[in-house]
N, C-alpha and C. Protein backbone atom coordinates (compact mmCIF):
# COMPACT_ATOMS: atom_id res chain seq x y z
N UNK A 1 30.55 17.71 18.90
CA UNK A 1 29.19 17.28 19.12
C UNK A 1 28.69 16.62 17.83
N UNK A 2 28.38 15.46 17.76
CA UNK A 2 27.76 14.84 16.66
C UNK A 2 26.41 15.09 16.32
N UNK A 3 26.23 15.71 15.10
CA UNK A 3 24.83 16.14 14.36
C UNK A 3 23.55 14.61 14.15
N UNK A 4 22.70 14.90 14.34
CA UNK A 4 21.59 13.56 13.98
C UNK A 4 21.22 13.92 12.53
N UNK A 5 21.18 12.36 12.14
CA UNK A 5 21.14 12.66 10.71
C UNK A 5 18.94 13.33 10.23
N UNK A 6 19.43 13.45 9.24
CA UNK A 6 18.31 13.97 8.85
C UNK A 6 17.28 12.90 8.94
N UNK A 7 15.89 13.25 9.22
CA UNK A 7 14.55 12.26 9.30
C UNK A 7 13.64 13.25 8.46
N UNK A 8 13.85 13.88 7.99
CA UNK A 8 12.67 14.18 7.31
C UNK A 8 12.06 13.40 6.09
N UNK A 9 10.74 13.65 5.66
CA UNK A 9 10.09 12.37 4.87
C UNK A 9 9.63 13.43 3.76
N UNK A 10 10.32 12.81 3.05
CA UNK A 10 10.28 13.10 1.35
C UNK A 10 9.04 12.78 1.23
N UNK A 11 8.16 13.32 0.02
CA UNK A 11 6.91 13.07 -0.41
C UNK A 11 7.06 11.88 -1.57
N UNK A 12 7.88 11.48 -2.32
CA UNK A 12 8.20 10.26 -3.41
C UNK A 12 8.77 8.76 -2.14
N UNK A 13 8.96 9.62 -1.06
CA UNK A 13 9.24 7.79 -0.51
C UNK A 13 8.21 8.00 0.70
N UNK A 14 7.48 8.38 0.61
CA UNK A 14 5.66 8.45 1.80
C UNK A 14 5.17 7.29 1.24
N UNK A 15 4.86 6.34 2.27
CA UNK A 15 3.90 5.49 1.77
C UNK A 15 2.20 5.86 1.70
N UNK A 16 1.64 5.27 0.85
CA UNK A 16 0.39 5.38 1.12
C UNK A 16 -1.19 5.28 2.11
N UNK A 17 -1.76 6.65 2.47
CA UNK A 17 -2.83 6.34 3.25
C UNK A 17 -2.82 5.00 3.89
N UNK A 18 -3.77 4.82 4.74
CA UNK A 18 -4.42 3.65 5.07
C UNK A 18 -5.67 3.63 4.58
N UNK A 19 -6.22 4.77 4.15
CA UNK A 19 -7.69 4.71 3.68
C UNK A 19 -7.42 4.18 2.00
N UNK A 20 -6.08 4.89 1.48
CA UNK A 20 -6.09 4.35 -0.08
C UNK A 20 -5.74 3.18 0.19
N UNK A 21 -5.24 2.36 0.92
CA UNK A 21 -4.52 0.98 0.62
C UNK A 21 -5.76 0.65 0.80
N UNK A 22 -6.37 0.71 2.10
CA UNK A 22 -8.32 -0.17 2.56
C UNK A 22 -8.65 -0.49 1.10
N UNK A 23 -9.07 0.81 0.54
CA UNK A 23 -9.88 1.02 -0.84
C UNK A 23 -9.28 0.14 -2.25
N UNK A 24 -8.16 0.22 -2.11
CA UNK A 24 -7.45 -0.62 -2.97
C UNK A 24 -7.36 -1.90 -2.99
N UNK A 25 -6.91 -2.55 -1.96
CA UNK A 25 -6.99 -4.16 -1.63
C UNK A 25 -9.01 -4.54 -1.46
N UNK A 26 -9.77 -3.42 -1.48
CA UNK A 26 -11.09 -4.06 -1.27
C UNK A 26 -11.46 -4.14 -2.60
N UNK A 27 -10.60 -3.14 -3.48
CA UNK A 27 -11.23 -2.91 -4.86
C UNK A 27 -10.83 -4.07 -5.98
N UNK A 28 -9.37 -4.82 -5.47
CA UNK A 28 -8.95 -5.77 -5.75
C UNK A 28 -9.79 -7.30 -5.55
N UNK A 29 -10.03 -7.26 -4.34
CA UNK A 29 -11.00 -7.81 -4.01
C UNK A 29 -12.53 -8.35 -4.84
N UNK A 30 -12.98 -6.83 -4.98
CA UNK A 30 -14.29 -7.20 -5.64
C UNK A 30 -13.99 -7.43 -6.96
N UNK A 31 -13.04 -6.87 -7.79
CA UNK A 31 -12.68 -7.37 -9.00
C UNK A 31 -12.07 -8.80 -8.83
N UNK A 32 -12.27 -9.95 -8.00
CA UNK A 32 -11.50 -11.00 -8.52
C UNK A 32 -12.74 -12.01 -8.02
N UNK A 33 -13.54 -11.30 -6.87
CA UNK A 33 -14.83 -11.83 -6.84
C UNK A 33 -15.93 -11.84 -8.02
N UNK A 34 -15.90 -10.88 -8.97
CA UNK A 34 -16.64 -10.89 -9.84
C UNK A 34 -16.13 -11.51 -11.14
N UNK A 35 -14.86 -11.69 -11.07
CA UNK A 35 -14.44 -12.77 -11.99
C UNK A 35 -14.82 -14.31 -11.54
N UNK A 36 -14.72 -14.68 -10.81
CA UNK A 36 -15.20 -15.77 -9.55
C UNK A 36 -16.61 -16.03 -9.75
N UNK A 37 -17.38 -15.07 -10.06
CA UNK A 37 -18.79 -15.42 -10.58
C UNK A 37 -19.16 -15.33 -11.89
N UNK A 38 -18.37 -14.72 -12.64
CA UNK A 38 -18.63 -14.87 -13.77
C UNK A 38 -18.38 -16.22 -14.03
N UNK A 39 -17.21 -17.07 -13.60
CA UNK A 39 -16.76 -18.20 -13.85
C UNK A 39 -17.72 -19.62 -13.62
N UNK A 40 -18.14 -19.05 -12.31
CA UNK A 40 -19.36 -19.92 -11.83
C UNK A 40 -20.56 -20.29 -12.90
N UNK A 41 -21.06 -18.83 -13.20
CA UNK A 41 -21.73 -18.83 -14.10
C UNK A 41 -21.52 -19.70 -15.38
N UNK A 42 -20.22 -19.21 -16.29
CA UNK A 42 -20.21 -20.07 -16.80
C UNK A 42 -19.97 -21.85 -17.14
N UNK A 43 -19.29 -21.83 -16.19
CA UNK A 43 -19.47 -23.41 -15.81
C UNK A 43 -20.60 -23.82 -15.79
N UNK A 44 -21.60 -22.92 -15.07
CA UNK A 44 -23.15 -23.86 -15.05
C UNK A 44 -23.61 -23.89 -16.68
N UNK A 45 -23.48 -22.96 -17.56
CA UNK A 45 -23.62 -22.97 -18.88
C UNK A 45 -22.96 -23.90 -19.74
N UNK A 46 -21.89 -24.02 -19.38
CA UNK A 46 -21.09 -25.16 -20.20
C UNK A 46 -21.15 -26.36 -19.76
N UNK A 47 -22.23 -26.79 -19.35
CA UNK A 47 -22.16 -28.13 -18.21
C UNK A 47 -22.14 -28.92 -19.83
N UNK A 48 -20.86 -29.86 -19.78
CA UNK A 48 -21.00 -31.36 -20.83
C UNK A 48 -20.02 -30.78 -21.68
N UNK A 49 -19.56 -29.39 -21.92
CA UNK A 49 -18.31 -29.48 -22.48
C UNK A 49 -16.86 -29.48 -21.95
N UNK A 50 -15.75 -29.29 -22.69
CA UNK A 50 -14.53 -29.85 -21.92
C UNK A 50 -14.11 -28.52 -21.18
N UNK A 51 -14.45 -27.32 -21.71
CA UNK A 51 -14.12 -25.98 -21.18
C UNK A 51 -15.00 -25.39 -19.79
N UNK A 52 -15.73 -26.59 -19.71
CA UNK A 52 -16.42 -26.33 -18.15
C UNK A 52 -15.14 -26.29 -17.03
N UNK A 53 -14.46 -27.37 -17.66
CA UNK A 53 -13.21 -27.52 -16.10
C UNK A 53 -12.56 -26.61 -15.90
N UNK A 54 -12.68 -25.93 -17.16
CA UNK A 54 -11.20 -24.67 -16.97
C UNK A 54 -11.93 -23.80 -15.99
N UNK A 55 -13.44 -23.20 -16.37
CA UNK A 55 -14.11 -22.44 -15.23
C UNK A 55 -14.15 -22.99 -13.80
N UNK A 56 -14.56 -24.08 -13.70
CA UNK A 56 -14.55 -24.78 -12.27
C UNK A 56 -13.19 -24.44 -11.77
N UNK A 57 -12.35 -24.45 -12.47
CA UNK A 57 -11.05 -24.46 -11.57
C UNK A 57 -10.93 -22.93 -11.18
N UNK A 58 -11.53 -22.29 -12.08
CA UNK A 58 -11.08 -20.74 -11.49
C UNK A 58 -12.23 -20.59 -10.68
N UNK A 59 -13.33 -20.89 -10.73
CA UNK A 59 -14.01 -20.50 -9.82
C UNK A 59 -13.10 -20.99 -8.20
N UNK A 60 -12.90 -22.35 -7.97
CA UNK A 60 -12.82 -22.71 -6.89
C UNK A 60 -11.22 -22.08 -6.72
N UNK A 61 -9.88 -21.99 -7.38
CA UNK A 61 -8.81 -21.65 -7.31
C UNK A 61 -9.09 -19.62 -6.85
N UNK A 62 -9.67 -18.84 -7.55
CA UNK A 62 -10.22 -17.32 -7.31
C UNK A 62 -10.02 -16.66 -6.20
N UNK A 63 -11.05 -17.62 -5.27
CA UNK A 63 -11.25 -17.36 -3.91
C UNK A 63 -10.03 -17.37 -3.25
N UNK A 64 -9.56 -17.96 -3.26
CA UNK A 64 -8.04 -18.41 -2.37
C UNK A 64 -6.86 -17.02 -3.02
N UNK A 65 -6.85 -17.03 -3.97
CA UNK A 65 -5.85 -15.85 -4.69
C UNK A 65 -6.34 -14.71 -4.25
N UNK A 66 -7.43 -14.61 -4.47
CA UNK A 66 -8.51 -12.99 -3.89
C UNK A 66 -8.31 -12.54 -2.60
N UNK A 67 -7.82 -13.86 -1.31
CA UNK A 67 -7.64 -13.44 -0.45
C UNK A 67 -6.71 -13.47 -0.10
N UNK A 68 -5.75 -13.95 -0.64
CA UNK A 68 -3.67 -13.79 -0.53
C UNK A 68 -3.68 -12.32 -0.88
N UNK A 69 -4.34 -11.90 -2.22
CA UNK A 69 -3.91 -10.59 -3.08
C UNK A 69 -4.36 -9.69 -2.16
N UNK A 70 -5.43 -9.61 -1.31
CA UNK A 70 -6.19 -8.77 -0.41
C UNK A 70 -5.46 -8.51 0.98
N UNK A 71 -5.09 -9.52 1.52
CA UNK A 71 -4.51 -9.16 2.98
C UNK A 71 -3.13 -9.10 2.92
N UNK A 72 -2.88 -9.19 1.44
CA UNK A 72 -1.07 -8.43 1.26
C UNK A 72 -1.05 -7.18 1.67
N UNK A 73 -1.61 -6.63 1.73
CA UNK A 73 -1.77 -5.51 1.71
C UNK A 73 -0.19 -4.36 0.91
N UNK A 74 -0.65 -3.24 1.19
CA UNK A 74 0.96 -2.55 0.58
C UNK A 74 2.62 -2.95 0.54
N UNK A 75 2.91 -2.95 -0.43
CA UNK A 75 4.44 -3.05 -0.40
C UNK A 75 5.36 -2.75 1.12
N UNK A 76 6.41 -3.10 1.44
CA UNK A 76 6.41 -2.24 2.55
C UNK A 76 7.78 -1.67 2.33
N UNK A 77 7.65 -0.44 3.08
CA UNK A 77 8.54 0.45 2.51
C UNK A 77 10.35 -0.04 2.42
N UNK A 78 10.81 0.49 1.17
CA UNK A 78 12.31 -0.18 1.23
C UNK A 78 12.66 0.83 2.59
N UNK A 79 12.46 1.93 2.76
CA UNK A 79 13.54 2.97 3.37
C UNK A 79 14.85 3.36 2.76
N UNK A 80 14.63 3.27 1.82
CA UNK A 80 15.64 3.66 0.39
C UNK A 80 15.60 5.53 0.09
N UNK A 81 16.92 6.08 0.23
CA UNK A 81 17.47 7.02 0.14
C UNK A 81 17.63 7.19 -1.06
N UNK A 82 16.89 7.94 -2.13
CA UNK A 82 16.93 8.56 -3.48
C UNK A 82 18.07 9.55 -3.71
N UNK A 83 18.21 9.97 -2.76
CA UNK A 83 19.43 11.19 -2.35
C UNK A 83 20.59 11.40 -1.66
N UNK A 84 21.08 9.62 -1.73
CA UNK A 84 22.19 9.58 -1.20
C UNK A 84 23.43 9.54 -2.37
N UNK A 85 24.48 9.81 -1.30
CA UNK A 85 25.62 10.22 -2.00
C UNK A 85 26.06 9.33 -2.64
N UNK A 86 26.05 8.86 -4.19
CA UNK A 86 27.10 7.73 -4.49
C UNK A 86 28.00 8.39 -5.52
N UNK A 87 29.36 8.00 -5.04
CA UNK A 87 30.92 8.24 -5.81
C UNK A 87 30.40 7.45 -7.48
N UNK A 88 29.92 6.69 -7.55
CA UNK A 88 30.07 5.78 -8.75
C UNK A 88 29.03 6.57 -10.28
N UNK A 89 28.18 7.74 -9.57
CA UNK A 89 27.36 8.25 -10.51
C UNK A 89 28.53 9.57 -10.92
N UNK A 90 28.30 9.66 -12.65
CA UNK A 90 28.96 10.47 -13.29
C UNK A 90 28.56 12.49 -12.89
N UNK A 91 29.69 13.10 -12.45
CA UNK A 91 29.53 14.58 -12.43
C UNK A 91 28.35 15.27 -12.97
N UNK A 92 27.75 16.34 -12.70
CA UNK A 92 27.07 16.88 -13.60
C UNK A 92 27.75 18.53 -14.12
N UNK A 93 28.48 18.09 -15.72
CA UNK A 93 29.05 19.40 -16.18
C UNK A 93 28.48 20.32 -15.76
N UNK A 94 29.53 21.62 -16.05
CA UNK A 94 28.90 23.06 -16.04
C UNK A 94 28.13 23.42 -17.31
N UNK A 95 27.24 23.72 -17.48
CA UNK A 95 26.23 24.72 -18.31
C UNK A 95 26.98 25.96 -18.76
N UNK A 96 26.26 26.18 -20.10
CA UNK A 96 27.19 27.39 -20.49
C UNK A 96 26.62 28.51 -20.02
N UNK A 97 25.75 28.93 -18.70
CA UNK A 97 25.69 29.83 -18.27
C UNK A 97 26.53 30.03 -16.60
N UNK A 98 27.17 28.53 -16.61
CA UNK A 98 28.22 28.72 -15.32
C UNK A 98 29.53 28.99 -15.88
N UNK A 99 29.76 29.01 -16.91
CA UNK A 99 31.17 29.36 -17.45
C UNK A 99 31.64 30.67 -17.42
């Protein structure tokens, strides 16, 4: 009779909530929006010097990155086995209290 392999879910390969990812990609979010206005801002301040463009560009470039970085949402899981068997990793000696 053939055994089914194990499914149980390790706590180091659990992916994360859905409430922490929400919170995370929104938190990402408002941090790239408020860079986005700071930028604005300063562009309107620097109007006539050459370092206005660099702001204009992030202002208008921001938005677009803010919302790639946002609806990425989480990594997705490798399904990678931390605890599989490989021949190629070195023994682990005996201790001098297995001797």
């Amino acid at each position: 009779m053939a055994r089914k392999p194990d499914e149980t879910l390790r706590i180091t390969s659990a992916s994360r909530s859905h409430s922490e990812d929400l919170s995370g990609r929104t938190r990402r979010y408002l941090i790239s929006m408020g860079i986005r206005t700071a930028c604005v801002i300063a562009c309107v301040l620097s109007i006539g010097h050459w370092w206005m463009w660099v702001f204009a560009a992030g202002a208008v470039f921001l938005p677009y990155i803010a919302v790639v970085a946002a609806n990425g949402g989480s990594a997705p899981d490798p399904g990678r086995n931390d605890f599989e068997y490989n021949p190629e990793l070195p023994m682990i000696e005996r201790g001098p209290r297995d001797a």
